[in-house]
N, C-alpha and C. Protein backbone atom coordinates (compact mmCIF):
# COMPACT_ATOMS: atom_id res chain seq x y z
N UNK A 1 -17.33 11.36 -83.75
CA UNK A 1 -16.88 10.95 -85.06
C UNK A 1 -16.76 9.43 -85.13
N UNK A 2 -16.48 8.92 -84.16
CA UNK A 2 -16.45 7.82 -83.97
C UNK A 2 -17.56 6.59 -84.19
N UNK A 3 -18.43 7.29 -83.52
CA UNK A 3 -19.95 6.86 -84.05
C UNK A 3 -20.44 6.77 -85.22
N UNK A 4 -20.29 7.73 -85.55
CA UNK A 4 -20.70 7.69 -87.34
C UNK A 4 -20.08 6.82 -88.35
N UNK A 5 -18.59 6.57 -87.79
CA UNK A 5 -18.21 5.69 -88.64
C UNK A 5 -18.13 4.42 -88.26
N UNK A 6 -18.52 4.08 -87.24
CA UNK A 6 -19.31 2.71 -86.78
C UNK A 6 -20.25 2.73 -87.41
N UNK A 7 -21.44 3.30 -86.99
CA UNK A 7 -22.52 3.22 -87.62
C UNK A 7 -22.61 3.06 -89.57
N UNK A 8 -21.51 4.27 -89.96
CA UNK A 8 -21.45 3.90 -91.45
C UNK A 8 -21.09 2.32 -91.82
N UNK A 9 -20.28 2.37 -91.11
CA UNK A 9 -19.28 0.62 -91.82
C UNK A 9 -20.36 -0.12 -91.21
N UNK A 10 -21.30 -0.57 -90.67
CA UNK A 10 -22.02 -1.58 -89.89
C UNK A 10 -23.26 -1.59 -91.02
N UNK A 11 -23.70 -0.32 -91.20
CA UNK A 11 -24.63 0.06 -92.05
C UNK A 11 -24.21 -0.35 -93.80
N UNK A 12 -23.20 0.25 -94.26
CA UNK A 12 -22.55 -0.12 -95.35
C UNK A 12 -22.29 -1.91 -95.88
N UNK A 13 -21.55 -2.35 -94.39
CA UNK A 13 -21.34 -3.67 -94.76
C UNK A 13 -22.33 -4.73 -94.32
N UNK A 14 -23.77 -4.25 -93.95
CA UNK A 14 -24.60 -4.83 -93.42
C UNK A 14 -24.58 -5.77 -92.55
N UNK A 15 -23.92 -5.45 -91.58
CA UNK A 15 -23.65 -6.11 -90.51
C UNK A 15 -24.66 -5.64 -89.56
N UNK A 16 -25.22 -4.53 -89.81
CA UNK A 16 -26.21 -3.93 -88.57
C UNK A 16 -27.13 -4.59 -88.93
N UNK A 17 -27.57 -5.36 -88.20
CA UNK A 17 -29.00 -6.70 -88.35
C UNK A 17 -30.05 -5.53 -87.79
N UNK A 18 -30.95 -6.29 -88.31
CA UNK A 18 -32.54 -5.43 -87.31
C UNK A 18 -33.35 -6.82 -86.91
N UNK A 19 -33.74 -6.13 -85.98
CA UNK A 19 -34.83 -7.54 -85.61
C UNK A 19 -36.35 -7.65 -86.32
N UNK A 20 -36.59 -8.35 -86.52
CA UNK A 20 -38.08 -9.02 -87.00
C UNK A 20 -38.67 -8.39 -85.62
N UNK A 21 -40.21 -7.56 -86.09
CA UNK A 21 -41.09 -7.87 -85.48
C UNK A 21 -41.90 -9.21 -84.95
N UNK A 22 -42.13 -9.03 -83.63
CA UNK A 22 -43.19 -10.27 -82.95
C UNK A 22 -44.24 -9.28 -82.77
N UNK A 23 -45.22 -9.82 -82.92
CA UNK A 23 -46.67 -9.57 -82.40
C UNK A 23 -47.48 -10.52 -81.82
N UNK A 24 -48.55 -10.13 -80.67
CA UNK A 24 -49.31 -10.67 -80.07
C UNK A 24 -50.65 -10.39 -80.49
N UNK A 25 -51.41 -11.64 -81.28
CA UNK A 25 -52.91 -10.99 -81.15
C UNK A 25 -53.52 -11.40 -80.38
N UNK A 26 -54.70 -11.04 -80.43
CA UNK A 26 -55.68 -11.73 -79.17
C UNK A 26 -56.82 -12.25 -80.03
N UNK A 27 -57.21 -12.87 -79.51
CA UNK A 27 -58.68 -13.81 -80.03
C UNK A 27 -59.53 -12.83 -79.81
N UNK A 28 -60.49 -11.98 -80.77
CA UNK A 28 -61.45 -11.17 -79.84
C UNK A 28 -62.87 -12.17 -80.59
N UNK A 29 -62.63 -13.29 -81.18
CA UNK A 29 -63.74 -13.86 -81.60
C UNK A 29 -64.24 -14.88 -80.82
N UNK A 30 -63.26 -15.13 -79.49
CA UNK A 30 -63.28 -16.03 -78.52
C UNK A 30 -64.89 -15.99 -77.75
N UNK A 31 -64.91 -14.64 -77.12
CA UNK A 31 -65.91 -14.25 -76.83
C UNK A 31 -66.05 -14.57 -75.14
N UNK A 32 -64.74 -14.29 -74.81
CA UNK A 32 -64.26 -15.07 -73.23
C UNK A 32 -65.01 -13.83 -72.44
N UNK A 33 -65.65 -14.32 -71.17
CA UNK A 33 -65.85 -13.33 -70.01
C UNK A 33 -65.16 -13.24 -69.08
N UNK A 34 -64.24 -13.76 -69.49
CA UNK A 34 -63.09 -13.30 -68.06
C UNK A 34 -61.91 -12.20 -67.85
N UNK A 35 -62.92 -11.17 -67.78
CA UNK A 35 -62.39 -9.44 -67.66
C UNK A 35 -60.78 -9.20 -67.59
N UNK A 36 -60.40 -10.50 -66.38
CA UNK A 36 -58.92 -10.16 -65.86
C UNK A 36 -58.09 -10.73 -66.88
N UNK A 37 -58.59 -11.98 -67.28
CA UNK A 37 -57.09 -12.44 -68.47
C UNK A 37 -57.34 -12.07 -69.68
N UNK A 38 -58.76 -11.55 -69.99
CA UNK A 38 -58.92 -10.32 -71.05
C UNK A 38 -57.69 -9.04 -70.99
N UNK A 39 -57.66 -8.79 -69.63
CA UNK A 39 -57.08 -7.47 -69.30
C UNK A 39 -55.46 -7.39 -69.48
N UNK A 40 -55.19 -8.82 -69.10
CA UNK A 40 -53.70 -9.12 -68.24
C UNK A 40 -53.40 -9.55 -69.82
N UNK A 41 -53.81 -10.10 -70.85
CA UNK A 41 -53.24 -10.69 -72.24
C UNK A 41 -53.50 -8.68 -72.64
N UNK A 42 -54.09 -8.34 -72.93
CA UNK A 42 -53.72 -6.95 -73.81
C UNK A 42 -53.09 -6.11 -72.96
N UNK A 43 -52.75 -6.24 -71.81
CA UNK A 43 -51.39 -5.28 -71.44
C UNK A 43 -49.87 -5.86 -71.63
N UNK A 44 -50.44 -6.91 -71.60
CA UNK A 44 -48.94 -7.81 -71.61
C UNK A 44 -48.67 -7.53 -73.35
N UNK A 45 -49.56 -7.84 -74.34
CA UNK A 45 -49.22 -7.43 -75.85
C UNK A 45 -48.99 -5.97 -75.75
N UNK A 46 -49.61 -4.75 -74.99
CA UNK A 46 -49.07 -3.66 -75.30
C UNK A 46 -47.42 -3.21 -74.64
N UNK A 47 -47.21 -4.04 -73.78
CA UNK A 47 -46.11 -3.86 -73.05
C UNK A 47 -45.18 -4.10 -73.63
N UNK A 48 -45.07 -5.61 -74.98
CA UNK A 48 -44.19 -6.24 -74.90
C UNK A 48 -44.73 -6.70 -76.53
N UNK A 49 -45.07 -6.05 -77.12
CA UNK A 49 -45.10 -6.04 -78.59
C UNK A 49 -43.94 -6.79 -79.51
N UNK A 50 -43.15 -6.13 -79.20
CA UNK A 50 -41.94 -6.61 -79.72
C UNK A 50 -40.60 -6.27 -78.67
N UNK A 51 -40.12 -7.13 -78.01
CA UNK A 51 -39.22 -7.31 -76.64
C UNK A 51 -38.06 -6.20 -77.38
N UNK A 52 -37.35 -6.36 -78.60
CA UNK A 52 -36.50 -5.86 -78.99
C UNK A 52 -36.54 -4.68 -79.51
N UNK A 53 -37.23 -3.77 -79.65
CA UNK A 53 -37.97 -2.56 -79.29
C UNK A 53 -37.89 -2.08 -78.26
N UNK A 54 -39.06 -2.90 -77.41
CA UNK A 54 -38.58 -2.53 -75.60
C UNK A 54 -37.24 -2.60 -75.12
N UNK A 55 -36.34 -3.36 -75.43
CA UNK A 55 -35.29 -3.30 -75.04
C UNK A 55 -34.40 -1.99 -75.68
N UNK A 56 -34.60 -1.59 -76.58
CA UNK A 56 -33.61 -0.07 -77.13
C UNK A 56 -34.26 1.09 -76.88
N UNK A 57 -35.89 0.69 -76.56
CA UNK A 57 -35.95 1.64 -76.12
C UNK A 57 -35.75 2.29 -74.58
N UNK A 58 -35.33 1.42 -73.82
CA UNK A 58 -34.92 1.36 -72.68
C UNK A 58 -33.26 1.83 -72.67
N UNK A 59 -32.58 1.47 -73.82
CA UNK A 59 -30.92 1.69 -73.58
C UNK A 59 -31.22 2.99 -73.94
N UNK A 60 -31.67 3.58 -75.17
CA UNK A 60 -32.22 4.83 -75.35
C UNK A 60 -32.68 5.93 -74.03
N UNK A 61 -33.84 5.31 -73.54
CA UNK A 61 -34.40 6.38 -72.43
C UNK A 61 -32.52 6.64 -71.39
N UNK A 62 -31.92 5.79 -71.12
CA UNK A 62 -30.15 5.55 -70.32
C UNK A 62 -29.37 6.17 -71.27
N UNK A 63 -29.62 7.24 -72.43
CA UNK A 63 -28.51 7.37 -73.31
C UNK A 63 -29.25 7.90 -74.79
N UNK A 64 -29.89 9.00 -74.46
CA UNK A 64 -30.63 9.75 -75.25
C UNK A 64 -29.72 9.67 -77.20
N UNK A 65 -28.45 10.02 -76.68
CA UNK A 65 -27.40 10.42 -77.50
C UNK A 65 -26.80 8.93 -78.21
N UNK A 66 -27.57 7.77 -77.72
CA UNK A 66 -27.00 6.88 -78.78
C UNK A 66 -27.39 6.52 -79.86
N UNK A 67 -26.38 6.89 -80.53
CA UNK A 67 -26.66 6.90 -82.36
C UNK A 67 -26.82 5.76 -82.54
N UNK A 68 -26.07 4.37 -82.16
CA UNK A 68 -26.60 3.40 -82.85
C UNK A 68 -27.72 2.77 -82.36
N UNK A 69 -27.69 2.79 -80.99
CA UNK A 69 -29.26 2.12 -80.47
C UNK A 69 -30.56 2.72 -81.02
N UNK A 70 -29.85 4.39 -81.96
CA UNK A 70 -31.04 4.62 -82.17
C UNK A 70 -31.27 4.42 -83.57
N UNK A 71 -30.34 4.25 -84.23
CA UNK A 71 -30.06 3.19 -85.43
C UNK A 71 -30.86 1.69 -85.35
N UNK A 72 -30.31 1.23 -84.40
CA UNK A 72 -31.17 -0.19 -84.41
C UNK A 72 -32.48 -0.38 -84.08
N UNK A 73 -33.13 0.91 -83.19
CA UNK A 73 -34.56 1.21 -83.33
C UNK A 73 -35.06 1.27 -84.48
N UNK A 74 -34.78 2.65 -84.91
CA UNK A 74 -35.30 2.89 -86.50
C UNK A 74 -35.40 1.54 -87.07
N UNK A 75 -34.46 0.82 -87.24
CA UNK A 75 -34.90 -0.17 -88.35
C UNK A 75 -35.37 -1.26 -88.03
N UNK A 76 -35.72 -1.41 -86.42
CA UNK A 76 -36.54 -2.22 -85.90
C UNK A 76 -37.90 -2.06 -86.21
N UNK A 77 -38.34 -0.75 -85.77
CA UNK A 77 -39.34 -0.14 -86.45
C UNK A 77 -39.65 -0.41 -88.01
N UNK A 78 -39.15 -0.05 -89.02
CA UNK A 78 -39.28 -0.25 -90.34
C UNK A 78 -39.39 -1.75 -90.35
N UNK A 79 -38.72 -2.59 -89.79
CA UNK A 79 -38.91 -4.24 -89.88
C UNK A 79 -40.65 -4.37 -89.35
N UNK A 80 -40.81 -3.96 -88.51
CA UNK A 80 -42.47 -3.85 -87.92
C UNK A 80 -43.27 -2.91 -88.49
N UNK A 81 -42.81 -2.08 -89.68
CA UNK A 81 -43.58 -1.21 -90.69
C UNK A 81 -44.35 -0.59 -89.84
N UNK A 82 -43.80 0.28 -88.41
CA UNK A 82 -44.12 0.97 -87.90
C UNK A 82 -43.67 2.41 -88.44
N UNK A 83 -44.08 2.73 -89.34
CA UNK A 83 -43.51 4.04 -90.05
C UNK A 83 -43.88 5.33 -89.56
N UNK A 84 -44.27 5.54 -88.72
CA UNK A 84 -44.51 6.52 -87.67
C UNK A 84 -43.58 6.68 -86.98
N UNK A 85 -43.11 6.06 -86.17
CA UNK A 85 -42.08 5.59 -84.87
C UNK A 85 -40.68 5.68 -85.88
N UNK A 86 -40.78 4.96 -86.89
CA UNK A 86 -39.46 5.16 -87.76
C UNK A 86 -38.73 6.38 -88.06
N UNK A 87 -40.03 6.69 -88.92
CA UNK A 87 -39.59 8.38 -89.22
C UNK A 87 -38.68 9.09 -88.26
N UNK A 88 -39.83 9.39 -86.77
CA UNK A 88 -39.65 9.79 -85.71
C UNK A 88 -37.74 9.53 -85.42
N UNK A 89 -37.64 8.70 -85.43
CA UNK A 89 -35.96 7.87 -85.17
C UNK A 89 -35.49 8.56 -85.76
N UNK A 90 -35.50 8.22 -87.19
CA UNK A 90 -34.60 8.24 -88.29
C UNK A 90 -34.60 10.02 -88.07
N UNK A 91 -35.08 10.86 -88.12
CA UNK A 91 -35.07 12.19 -87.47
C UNK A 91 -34.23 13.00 -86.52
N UNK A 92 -34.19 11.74 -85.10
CA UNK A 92 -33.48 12.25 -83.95
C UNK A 92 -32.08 12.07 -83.93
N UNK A 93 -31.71 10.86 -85.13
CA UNK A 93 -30.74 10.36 -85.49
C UNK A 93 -29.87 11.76 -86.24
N UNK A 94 -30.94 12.65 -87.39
CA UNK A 94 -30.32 13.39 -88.15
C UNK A 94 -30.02 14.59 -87.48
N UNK A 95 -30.70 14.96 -86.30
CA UNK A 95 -30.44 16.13 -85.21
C UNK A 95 -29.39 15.69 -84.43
N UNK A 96 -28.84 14.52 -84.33
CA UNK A 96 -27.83 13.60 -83.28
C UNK A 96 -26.71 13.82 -84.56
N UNK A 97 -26.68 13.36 -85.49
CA UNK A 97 -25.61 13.46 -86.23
C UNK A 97 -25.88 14.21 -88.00
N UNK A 98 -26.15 15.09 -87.80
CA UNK A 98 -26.38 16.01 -89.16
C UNK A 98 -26.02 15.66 -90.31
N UNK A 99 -24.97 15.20 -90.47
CA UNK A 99 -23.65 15.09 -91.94
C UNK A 99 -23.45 13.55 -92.03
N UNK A 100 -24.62 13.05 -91.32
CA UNK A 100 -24.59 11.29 -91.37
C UNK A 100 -25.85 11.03 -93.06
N UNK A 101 -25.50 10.97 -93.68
CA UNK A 101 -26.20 10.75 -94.94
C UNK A 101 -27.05 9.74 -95.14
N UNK A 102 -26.41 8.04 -94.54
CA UNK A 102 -27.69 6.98 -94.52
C UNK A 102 -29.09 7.57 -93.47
N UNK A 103 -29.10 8.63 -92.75
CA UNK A 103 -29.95 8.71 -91.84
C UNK A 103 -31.11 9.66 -93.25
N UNK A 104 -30.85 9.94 -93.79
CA UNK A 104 -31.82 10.70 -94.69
C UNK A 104 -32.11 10.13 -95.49
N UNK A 105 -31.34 8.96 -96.36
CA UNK A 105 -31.85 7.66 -97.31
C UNK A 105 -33.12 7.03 -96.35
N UNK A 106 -32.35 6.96 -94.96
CA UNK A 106 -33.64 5.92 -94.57
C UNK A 106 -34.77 6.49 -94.50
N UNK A 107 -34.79 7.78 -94.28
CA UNK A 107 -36.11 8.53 -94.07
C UNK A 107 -36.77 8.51 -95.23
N UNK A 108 -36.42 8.81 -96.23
CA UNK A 108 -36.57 9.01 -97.82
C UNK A 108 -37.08 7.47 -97.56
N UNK A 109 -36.99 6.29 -97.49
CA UNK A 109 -37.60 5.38 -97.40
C UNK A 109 -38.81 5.36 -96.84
N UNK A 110 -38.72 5.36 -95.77
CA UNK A 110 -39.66 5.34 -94.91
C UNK A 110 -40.73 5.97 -95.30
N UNK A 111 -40.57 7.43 -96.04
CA UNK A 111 -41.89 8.22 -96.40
C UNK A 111 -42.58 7.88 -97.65
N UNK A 112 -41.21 7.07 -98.91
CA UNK A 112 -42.09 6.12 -99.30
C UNK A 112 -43.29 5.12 -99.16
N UNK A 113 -42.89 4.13 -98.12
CA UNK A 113 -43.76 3.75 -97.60
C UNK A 113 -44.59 3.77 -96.72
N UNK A 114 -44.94 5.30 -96.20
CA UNK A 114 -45.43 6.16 -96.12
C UNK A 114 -46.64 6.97 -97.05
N UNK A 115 -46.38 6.19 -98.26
CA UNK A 115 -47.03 6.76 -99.63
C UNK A 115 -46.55 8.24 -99.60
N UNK A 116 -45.43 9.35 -98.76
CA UNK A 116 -45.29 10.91 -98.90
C UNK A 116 -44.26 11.04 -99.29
N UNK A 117 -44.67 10.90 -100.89
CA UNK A 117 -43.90 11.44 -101.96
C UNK A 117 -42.78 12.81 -102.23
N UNK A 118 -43.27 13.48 -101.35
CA UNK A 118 -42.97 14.83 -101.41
C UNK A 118 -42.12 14.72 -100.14
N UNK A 119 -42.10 14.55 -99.01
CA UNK A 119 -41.37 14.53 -97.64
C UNK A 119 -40.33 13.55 -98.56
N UNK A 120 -40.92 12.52 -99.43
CA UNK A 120 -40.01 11.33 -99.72
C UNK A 120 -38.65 11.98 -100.76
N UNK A 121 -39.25 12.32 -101.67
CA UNK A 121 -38.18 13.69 -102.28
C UNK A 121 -37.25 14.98 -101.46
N UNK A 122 -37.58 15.49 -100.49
CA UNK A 122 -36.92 16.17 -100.00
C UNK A 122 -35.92 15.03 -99.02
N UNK A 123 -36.03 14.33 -98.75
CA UNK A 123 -35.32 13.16 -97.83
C UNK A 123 -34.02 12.65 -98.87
N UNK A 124 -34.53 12.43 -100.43
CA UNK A 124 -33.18 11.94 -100.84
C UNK A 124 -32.43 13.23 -101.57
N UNK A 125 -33.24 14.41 -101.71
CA UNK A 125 -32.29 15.20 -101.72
C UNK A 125 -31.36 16.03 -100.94
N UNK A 126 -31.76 15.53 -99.26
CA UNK A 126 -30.90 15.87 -98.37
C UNK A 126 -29.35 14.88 -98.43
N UNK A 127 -30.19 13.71 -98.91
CA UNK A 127 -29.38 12.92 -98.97
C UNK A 127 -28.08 12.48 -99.67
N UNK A 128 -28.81 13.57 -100.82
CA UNK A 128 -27.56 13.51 -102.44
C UNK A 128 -26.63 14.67 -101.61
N UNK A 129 -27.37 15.53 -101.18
CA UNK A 129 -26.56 16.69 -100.51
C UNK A 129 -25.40 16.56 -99.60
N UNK A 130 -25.99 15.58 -98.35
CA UNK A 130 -24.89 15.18 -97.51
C UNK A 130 -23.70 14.24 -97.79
N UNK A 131 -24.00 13.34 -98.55
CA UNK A 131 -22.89 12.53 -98.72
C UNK A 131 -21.74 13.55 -99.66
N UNK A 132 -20.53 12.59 -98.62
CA UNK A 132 -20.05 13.47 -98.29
C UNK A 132 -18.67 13.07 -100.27
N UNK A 133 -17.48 13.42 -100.38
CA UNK A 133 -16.91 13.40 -101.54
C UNK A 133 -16.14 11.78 -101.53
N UNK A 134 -15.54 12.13 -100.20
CA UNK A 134 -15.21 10.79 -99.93
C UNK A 134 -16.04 9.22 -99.42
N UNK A 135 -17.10 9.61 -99.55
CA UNK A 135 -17.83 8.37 -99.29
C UNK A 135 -18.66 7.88 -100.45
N UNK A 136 -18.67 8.79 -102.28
CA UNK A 136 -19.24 8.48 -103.42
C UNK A 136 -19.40 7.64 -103.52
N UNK A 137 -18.66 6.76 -103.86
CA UNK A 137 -17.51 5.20 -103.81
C UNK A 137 -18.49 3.98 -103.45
N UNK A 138 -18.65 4.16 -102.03
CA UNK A 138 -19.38 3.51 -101.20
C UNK A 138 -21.03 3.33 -101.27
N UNK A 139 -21.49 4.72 -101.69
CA UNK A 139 -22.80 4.85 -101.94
C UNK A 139 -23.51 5.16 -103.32
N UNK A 140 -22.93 4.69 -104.02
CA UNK A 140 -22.88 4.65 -105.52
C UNK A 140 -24.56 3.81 -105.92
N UNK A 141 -25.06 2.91 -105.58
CA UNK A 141 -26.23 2.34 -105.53
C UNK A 141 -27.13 3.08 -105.39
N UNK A 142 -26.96 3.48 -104.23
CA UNK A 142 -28.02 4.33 -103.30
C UNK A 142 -28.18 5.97 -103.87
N UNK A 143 -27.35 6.24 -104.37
CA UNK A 143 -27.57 7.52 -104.85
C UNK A 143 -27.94 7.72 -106.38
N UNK A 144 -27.75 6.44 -106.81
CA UNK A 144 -28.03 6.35 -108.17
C UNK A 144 -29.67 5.86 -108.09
N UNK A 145 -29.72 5.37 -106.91
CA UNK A 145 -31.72 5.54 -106.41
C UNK A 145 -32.15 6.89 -106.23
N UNK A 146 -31.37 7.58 -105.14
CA UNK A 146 -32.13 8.60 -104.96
C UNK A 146 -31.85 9.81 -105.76
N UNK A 147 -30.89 9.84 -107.17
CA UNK A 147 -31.44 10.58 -108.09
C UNK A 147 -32.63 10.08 -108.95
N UNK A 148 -32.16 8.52 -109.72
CA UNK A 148 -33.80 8.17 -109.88
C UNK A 148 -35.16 8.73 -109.49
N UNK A 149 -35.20 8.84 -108.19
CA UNK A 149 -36.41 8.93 -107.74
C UNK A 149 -36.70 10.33 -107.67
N UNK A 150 -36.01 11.46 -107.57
CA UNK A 150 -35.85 12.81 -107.45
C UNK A 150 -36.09 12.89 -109.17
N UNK A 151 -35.67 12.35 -110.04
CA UNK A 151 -35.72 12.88 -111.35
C UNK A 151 -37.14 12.68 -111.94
N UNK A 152 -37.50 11.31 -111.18
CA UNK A 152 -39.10 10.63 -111.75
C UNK A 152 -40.39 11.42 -111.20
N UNK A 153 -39.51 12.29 -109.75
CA UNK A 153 -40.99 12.87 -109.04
C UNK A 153 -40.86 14.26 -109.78
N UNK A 154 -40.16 14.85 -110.65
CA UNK A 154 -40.09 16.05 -111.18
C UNK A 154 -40.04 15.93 -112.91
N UNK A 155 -40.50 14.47 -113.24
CA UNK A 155 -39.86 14.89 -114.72
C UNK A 155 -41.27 15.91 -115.23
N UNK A 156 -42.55 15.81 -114.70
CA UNK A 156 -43.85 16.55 -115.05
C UNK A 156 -43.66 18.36 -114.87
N UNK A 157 -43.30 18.02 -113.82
CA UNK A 157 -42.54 19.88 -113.15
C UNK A 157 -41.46 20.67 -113.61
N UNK A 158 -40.84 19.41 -113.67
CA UNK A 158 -39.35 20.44 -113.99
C UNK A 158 -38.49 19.37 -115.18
N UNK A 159 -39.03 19.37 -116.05
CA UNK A 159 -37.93 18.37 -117.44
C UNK A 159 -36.79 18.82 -117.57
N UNK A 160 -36.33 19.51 -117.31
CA UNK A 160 -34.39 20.12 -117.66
C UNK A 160 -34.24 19.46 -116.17
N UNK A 161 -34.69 19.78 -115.09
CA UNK A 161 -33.94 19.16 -113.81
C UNK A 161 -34.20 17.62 -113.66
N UNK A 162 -34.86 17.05 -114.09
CA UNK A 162 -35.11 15.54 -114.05
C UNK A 162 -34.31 15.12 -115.20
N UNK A 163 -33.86 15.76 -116.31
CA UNK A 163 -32.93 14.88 -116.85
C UNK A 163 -31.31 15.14 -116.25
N UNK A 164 -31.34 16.09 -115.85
CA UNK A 164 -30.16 16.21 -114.82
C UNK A 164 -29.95 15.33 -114.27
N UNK A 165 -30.87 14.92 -113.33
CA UNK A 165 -30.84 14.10 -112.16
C UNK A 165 -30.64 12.38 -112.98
N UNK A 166 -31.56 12.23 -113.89
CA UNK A 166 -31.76 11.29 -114.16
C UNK A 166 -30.20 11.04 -115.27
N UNK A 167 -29.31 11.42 -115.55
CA UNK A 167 -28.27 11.92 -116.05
C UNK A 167 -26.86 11.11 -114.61
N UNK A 168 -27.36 11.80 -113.98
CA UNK A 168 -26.35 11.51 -112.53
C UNK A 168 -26.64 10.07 -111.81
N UNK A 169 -27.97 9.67 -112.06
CA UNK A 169 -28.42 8.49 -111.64
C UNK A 169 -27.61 7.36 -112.78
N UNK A 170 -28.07 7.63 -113.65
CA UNK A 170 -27.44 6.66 -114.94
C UNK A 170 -25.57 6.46 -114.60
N UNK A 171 -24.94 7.90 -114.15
CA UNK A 171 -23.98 7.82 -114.26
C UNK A 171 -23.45 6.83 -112.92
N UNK A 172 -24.12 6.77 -111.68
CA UNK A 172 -23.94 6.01 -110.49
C UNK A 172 -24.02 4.50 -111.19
N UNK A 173 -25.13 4.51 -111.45
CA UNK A 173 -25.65 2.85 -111.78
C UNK A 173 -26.36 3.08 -113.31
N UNK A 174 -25.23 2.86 -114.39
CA UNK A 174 -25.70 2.58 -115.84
C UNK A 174 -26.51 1.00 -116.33
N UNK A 175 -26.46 0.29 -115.08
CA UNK A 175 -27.58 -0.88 -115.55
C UNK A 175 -28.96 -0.65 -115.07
N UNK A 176 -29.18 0.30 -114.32
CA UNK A 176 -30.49 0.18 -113.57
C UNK A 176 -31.59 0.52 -115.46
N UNK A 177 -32.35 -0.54 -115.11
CA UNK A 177 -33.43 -0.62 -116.30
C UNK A 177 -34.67 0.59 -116.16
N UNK A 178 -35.04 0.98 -114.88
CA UNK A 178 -36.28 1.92 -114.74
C UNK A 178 -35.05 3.39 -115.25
N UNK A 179 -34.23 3.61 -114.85
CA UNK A 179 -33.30 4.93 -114.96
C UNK A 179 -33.28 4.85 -116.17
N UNK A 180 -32.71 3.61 -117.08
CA UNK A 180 -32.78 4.25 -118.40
C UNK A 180 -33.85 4.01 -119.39
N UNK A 181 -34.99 3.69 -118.95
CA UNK A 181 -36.54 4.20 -119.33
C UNK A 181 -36.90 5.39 -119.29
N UNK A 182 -37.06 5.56 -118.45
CA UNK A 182 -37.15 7.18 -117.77
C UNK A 182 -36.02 8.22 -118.37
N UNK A 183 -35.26 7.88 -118.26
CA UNK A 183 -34.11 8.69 -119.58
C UNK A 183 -34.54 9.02 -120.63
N UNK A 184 -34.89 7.63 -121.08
CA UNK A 184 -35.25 7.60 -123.05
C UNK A 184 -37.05 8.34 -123.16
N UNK A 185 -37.36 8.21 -121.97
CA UNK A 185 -38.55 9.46 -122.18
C UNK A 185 -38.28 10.56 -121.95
N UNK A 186 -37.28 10.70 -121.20
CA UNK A 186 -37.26 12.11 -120.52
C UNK A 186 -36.40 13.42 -122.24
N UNK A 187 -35.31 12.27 -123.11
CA UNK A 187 -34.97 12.97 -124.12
C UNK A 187 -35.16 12.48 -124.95
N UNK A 188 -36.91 11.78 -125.11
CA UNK A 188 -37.26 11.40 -126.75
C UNK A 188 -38.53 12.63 -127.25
């Protein structure tokens, strides 16, 4: 329990930094014949891509069960728009702590940019789901996104449930300008 609410307040008050990706390229227009520092530069970039990566993922492999190292992966990852590897996180995170709610926003992100709309919808409606009564308050932004976005991927499918949604979104965040577009179509 303890964890989670580290992780919430760090997450909440954005104090949980992520690191910037580094990358290494290589010259392949160089056109060098020298096999070994050909060899020794692309293992050293695959080794060491981004040090701060390697490094959690190392406290990780020592500590399968840490929520926040695996917190600070995930969004190390997403900083390096490694959205594969992200997902993956943001996942082990929600099997590590179930009833942790930012762990399903982030996913819901991630599959955005992802372009998977549909994984991306089921992600923030896990998300409207989990948060919890006492943490509304706090996540009032964020949920007033991820009804937005739940109401916009269904207003074609389902128009009584997208103005629902889009109803609950307005009510989180009554300035957001796309929510009340999408409103004034959804009941004109």
């Amino acid at each position: 329990m303890n964890i989670r609410t580290l992780l919430l307040g760090l997450m909440l008050t954005g104090s949980l930094s992520f690191v910037s990706a580094q990358t290494t390229k290589t010259d392949s227009a160089a056109g060098t014949t020298n096999t070994t520092a050909t060899t020794t530069a692309t293992t050293t970039a695959t080794q060491s891509a981004n040090p701060a990566i390697d490094a959690l993922k190392k406290q990780i492999e020592a500590n399968p069960k840490d929520a926040e190292a695996l917190s600070k992966l995930a969004g190390a990852y997403q900083e390096a728009s490694d959205w594969t590897n992200a997902i993956v996180t943001w996942k082990k995170i929600s099997v590590l702590l179930p009833d942790w709610a930012p762990s399903y926003y982030s996913q819901a992100y991630v599959y955005q940019n992802m372009k998977d709309d549909a994984n991306a919808k089921l992600a923030y409606e896990k998300y409207i789901a989990t948060v919890k009564p006492e943490e509304v308050e706090q996540n009032k932004k964020n949920l007033a996104y991820a009804y937005f976005y739940v109401a916009f991927s269904e207003q074609q499918s389902d128009p009584a449930k997208a103005k629902e949604h889009i109803a609950k979104s307005l009510q989180y965040d009554p300035t957001n300008q796309d929510a009340i577009k999408l409103s004034q179509a959804l009941n004109s």
